[in-house]
Protein backbone atom coordinates (compact mmCIF):
# COMPACT_ATOMS: atom_id res chain seq x y z
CA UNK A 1 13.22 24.66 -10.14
CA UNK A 2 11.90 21.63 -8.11
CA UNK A 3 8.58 20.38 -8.69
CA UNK A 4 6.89 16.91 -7.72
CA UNK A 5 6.36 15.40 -10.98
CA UNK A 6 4.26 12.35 -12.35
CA UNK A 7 6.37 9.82 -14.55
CA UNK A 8 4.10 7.21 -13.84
CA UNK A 9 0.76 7.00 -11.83
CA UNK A 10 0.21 4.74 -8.85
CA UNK A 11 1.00 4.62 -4.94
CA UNK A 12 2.34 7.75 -3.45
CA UNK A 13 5.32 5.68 -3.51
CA UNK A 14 5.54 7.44 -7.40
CA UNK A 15 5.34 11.34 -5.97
CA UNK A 16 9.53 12.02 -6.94
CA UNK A 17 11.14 16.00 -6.39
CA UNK A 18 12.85 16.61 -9.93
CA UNK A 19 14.35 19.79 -11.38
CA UNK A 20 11.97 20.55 -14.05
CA UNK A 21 12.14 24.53 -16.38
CA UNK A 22 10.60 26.93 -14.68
CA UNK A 23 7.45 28.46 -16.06
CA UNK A 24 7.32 31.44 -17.72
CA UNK A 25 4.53 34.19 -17.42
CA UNK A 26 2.53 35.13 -20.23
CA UNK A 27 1.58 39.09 -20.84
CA UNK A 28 -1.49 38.75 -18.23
CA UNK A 29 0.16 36.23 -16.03
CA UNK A 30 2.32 36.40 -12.88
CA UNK A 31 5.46 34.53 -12.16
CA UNK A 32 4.53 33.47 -8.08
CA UNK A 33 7.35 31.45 -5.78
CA UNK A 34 5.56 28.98 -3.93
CA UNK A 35 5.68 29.34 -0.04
CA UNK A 36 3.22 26.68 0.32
CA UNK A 37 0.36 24.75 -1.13
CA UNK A 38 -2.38 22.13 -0.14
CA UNK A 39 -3.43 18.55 -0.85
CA UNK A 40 -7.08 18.03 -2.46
CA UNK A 41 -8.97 14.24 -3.58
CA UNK A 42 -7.98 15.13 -6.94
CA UNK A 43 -4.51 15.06 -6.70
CA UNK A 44 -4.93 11.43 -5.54
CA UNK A 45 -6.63 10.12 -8.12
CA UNK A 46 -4.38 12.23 -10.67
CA UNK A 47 -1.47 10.11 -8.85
CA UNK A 48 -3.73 6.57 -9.60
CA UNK A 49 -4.34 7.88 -13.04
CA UNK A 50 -8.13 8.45 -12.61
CA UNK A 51 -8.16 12.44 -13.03
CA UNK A 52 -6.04 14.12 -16.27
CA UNK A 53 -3.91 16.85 -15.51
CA UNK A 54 -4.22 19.98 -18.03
CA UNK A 55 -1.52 19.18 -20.89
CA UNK A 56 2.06 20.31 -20.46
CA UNK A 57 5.14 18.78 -21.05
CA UNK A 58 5.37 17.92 -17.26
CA UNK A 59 2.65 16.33 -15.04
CA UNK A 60 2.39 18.61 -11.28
CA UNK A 61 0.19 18.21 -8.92
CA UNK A 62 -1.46 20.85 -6.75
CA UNK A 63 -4.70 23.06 -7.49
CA UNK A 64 -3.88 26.05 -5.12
CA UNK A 65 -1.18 27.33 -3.85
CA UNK A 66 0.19 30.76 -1.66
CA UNK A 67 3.21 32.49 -2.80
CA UNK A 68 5.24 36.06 -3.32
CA UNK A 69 4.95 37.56 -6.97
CA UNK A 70 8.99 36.89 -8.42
CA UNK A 71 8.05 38.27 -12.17
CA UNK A 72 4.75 39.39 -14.53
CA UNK A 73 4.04 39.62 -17.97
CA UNK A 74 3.75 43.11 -19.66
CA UNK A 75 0.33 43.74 -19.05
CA UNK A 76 -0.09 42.63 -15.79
CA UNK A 77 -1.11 45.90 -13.64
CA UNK A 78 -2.54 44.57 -10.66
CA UNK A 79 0.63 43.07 -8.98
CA UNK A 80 4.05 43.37 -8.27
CA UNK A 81 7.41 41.79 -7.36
CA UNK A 82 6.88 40.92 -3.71
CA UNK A 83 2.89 41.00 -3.53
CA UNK A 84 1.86 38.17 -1.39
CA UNK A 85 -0.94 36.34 -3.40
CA UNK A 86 -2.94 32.87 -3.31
CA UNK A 87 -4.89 31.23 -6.32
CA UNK A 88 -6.89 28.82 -7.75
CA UNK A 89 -4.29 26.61 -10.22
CA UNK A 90 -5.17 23.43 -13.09
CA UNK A 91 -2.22 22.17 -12.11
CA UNK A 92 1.13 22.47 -10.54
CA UNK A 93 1.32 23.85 -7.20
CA UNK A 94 3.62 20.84 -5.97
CA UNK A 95 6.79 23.03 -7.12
CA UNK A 96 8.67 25.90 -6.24
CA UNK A 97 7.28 28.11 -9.09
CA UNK A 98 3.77 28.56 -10.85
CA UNK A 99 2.22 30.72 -13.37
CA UNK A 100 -1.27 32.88 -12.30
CA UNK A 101 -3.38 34.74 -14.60
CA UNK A 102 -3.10 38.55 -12.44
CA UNK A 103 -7.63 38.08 -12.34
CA UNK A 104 -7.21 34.52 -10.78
CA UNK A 105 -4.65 35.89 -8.36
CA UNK A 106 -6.16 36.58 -4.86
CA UNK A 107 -4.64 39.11 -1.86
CA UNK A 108 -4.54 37.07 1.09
CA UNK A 109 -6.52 38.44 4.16
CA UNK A 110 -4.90 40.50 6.52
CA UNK A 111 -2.76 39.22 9.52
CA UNK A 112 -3.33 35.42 7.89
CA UNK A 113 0.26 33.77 7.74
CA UNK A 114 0.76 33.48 3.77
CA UNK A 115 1.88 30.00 4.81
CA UNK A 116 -1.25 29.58 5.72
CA UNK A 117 -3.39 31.44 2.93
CA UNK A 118 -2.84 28.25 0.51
CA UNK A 119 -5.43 26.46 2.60
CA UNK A 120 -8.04 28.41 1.35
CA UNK A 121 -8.53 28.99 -2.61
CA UNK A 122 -10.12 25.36 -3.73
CA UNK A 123 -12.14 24.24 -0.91
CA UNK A 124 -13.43 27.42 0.46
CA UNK A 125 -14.14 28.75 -3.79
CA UNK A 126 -16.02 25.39 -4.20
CA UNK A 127 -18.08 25.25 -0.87
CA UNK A 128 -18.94 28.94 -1.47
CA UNK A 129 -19.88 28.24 -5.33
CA UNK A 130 -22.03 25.38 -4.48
CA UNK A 131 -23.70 26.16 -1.34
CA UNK A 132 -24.05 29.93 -2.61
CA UNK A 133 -24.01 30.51 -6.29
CA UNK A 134 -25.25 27.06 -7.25
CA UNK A 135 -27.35 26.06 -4.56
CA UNK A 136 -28.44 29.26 -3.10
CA UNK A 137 -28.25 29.18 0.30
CA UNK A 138 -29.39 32.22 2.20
CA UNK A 139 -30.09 33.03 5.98
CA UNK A 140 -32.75 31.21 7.32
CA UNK A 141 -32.53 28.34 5.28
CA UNK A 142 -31.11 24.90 6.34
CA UNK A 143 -27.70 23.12 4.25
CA UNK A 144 -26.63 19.61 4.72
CA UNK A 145 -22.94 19.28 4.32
CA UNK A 146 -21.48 15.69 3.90
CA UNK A 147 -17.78 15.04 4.55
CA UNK A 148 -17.82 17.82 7.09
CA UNK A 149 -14.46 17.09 8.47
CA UNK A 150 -13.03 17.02 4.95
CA UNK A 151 -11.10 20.96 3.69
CA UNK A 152 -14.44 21.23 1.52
CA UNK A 153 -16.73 20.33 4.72
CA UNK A 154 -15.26 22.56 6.82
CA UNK A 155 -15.24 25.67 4.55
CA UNK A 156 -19.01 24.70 3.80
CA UNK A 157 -20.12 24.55 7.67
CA UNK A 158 -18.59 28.01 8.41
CA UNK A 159 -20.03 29.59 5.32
CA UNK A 160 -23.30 28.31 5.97
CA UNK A 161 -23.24 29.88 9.58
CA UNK A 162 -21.70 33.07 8.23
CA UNK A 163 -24.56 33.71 6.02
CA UNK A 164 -27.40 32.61 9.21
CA UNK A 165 -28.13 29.19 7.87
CA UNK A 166 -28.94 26.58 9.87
CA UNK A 167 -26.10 23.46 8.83
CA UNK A 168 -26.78 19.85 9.67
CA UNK A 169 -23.09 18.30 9.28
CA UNK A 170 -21.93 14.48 8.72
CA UNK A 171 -18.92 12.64 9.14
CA UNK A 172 -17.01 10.00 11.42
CA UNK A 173 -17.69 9.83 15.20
CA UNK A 174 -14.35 10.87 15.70
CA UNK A 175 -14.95 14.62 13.62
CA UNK A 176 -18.39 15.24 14.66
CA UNK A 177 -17.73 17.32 17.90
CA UNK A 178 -15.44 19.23 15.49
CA UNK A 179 -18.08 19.82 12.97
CA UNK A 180 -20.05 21.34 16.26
CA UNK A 181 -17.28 23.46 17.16
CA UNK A 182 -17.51 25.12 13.68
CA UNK A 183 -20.86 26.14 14.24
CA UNK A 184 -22.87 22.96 12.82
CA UNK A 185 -26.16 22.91 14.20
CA UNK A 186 -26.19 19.18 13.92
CA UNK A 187 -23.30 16.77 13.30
CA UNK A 188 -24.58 13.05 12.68
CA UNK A 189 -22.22 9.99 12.58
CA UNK A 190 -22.85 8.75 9.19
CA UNK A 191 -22.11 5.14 10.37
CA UNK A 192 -24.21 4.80 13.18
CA UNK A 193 -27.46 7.33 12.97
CA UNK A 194 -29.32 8.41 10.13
CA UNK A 195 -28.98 11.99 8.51
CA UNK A 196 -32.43 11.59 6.76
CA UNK A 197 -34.69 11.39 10.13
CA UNK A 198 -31.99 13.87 11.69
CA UNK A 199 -32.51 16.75 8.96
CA UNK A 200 -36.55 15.66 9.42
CA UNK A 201 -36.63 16.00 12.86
CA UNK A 202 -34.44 19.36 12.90
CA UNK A 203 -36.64 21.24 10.28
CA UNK A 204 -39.91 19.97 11.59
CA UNK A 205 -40.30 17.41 8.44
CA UNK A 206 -39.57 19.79 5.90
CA UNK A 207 -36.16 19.24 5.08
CA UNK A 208 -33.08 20.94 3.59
CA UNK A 209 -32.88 23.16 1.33
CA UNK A 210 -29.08 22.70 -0.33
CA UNK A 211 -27.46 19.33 0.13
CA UNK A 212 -24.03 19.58 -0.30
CA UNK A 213 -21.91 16.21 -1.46
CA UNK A 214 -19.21 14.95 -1.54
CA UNK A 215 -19.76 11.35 -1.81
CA UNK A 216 -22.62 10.21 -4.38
CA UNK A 217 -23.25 6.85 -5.01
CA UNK A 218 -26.25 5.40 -3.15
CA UNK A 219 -26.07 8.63 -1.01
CA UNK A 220 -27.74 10.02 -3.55
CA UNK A 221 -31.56 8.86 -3.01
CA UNK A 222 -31.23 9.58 0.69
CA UNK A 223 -30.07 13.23 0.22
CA UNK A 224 -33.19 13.58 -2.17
CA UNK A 225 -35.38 11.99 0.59
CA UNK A 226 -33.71 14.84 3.20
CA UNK A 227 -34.35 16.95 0.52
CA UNK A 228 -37.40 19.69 1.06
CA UNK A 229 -39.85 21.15 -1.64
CA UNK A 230 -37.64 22.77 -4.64
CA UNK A 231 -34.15 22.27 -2.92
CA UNK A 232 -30.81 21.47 -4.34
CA UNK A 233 -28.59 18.98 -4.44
CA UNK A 234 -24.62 20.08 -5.33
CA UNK A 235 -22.76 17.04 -6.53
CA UNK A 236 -19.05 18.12 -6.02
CA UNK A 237 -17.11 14.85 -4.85
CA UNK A 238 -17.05 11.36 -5.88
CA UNK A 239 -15.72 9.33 -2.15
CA UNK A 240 -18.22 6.84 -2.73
CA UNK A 241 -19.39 5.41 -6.20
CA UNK A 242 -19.33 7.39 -9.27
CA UNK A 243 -22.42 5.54 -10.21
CA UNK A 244 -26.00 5.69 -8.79
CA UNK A 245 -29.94 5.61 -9.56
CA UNK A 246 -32.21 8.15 -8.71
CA UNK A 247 -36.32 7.82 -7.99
CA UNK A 248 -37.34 10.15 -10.41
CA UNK A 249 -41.07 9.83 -9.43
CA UNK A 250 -39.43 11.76 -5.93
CA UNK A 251 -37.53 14.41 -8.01
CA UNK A 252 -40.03 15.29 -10.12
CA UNK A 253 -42.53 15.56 -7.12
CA UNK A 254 -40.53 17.59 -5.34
CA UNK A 255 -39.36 20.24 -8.14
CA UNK A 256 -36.20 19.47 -7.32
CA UNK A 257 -32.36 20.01 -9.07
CA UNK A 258 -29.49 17.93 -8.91
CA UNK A 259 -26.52 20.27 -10.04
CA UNK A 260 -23.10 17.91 -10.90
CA UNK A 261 -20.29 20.70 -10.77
CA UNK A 262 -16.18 20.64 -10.94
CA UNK A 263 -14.08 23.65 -10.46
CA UNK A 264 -11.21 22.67 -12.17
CA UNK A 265 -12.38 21.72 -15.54
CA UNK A 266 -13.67 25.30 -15.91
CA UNK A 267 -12.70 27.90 -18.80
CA UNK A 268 -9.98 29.90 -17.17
CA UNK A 269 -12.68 32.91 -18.04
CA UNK A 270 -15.50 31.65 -15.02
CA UNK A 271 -12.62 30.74 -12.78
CA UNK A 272 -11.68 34.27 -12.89
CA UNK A 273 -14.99 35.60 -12.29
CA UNK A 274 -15.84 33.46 -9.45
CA UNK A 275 -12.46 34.21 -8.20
CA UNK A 276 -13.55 38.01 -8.24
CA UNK A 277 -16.72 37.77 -6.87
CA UNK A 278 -14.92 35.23 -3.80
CA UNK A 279 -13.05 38.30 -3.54
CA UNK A 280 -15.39 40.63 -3.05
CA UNK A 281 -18.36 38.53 -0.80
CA UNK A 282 -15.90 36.14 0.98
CA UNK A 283 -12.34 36.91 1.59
CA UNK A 284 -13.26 40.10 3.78
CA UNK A 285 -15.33 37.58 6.09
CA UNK A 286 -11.84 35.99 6.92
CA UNK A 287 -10.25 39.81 8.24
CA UNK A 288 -13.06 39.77 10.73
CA UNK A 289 -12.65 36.29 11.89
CA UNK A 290 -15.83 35.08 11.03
CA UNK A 291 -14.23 32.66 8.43
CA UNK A 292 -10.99 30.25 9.17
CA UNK A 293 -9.08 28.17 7.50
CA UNK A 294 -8.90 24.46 9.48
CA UNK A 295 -5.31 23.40 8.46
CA UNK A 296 -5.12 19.80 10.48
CA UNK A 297 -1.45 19.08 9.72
CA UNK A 298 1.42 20.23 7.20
CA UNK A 299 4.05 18.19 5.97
CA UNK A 300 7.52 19.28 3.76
CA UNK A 301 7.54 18.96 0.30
CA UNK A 302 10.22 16.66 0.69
CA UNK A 303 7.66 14.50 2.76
CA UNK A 304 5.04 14.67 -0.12
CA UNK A 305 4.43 10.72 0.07
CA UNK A 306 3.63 11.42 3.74
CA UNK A 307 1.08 13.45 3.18
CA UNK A 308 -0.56 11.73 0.55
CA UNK A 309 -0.82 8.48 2.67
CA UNK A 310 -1.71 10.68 5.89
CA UNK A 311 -5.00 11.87 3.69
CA UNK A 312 -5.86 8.28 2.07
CA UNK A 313 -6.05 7.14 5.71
CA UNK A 314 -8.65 9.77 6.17
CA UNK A 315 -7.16 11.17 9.74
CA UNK A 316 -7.53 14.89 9.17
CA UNK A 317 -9.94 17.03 9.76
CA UNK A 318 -9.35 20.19 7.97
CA UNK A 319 -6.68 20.69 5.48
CA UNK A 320 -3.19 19.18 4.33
CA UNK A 321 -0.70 21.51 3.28
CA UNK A 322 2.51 20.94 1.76
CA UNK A 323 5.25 23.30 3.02
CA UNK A 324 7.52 24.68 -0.58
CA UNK A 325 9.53 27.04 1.23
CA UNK A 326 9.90 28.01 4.67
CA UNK A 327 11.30 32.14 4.60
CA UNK A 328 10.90 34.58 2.15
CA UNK A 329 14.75 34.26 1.96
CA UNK A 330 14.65 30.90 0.01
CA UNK A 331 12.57 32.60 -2.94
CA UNK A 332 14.78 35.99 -3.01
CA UNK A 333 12.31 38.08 -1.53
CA UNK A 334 12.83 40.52 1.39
């Protein structure tokens, strides 16, 4: 099969299509040809060398991905040959086949192009699981969401509003009407105004109650001083420094927690479980059209260095996906 594969780590100059083995499913695993899958952060600093890979005997990128089920291991129950399904993956989405545990596997919602569907497993599972699970956002409550023109920022916005929240949003000038259009209540230019007296003013000095971040860094004292009584702060992205202090005097006073979390570093056992549970709370919110993927722009597999510059210069708003396979002729499927 063809898969994007790492020899070496630096520019997306690197990102080469090679014919690599294809995978083979273990007994609870399904064999799934790629129709499409999407760019994330990580896989650009796995391409610099800052972010390991899980081991194998080939380095490929991609955390999610949408596909048809071509084969399944002898226990697998669940699926079969021809199910459309998207997923959560450690690692190699950037090819043309991928193993899936049958728990991790997801049915895509109803009337969504499967084309389409790999837009939604890692940003929409993380904003939901920190926001939600982590952070616990319910209706009536107020969520900051940094980065939210990024795939994780606009997943967060939307499930914010779906569950009656009220969402202050930041990002460029250029995204913030965008952010509003999603159903932020408030979407602040984070170079020119100042989130901190914006969330104050919005929630009558009390402040938020779930920060969600994607940037850290110095950010981080300002989202505690945003920050209301016992709130949360959900550290899921690194865009600014990795390193920062904190006014500890301010936490403590305020009772509140600073959760770091990663999705991908997880046992394969909680991915599973908060794959079932998106299943069950989220995915049905997408048949009704309360949820949407934001896809900003898809590129060919062939034009994977492309897309990898297109996100570095931090143009989209919404997600990158990377096209594997354009008819369910190429992977044998009717």
């Amino acid at each position: 099969m063809r898969a994007v594969v790492l020899t070496e780590h630096g520019g997306p100059e690197v990102l080469r299509i090679i014919e690599v083995p294809a995978p083979v499913p273990g007994p609870d695993e399904l064999l799934v040809a790629v129709v499409a899958t999407a760019l994330n952060r990580a896989d650009l600093l796995q391409r610099r060398g800052m972010y390991a890979g899980p081991r194998a005997d080939v380095e490929i990128l991609g955390l999610e991905c949408a596909g048809r089920v071509v084969g399944a291991g002898d226990r697998v129950t669940a699926f079969a040959p021809g199910d459309p399904v998207m997923s959560l993956l450690g690692g190699g989405g950037y090819a043309e086949q991928v193993v899936v545990h049958e728990r991790m596997a997801l049915r895509p919602p109803q009337g969504m192009a499967l084309a389409d569907a790999a837009a939604i497993p890692e940003v929409w599972i993380t904003a939901w699981d920190a926001l939600v699970v982590q952070g616990g956002l319910t209706s009536g409550r107020t969520a900051i969401v940094h980065g939210g023109g990024s795939g994780v920022g606009t997943a967060g916005i939307q499930i914010a509003k779906a569950l009656g929240a009220t969402v202050v949003a930041t990002a460029s000038a250029a995204k913030t009407a965008g952010c509003r259009e999603l159903g932020a209540d408030l979407a602040v230019d984070y170079r020119s105004e100042d989130f901190v007296e914006a969330v104050r003013d919005l929630t009558a000095g009390r402040g938020a109650d779930v920060v969600l971040d994607v940037v850290g860094g110095e950010q981080l004292n300002r989202n505690l001083a945003a920050l209301r009584t016992c709130g949360t702060i959900v550290q899921v992205g690194l865009l600014g420094s990795g390193e920062a202090t904190i006014a500890l005097r301010r936490l403590m006073a305020k009772r509140a927690r600073l959760v770091g979390t990663v999705l991908r570093a997880r046992p394969a056992e909680e991915k599973i479980a908060l794959s079932r549970r998106f299943a069950d709370e989220v995915l049905p919110l997408f048949e009704t059209g309360r949820l949407r993927p934001v896809i900003d722009r898809r590129f060919s597999i062939e034009d994977v260095a492309e897309a990898h510059r297109y996100m570095e210069s931090n143009a989209n708003f919404g997600k990158i996906l990377l096209d594997v396979t354009t008819s369910d002729d190429a992977i044998g499927v009717l």
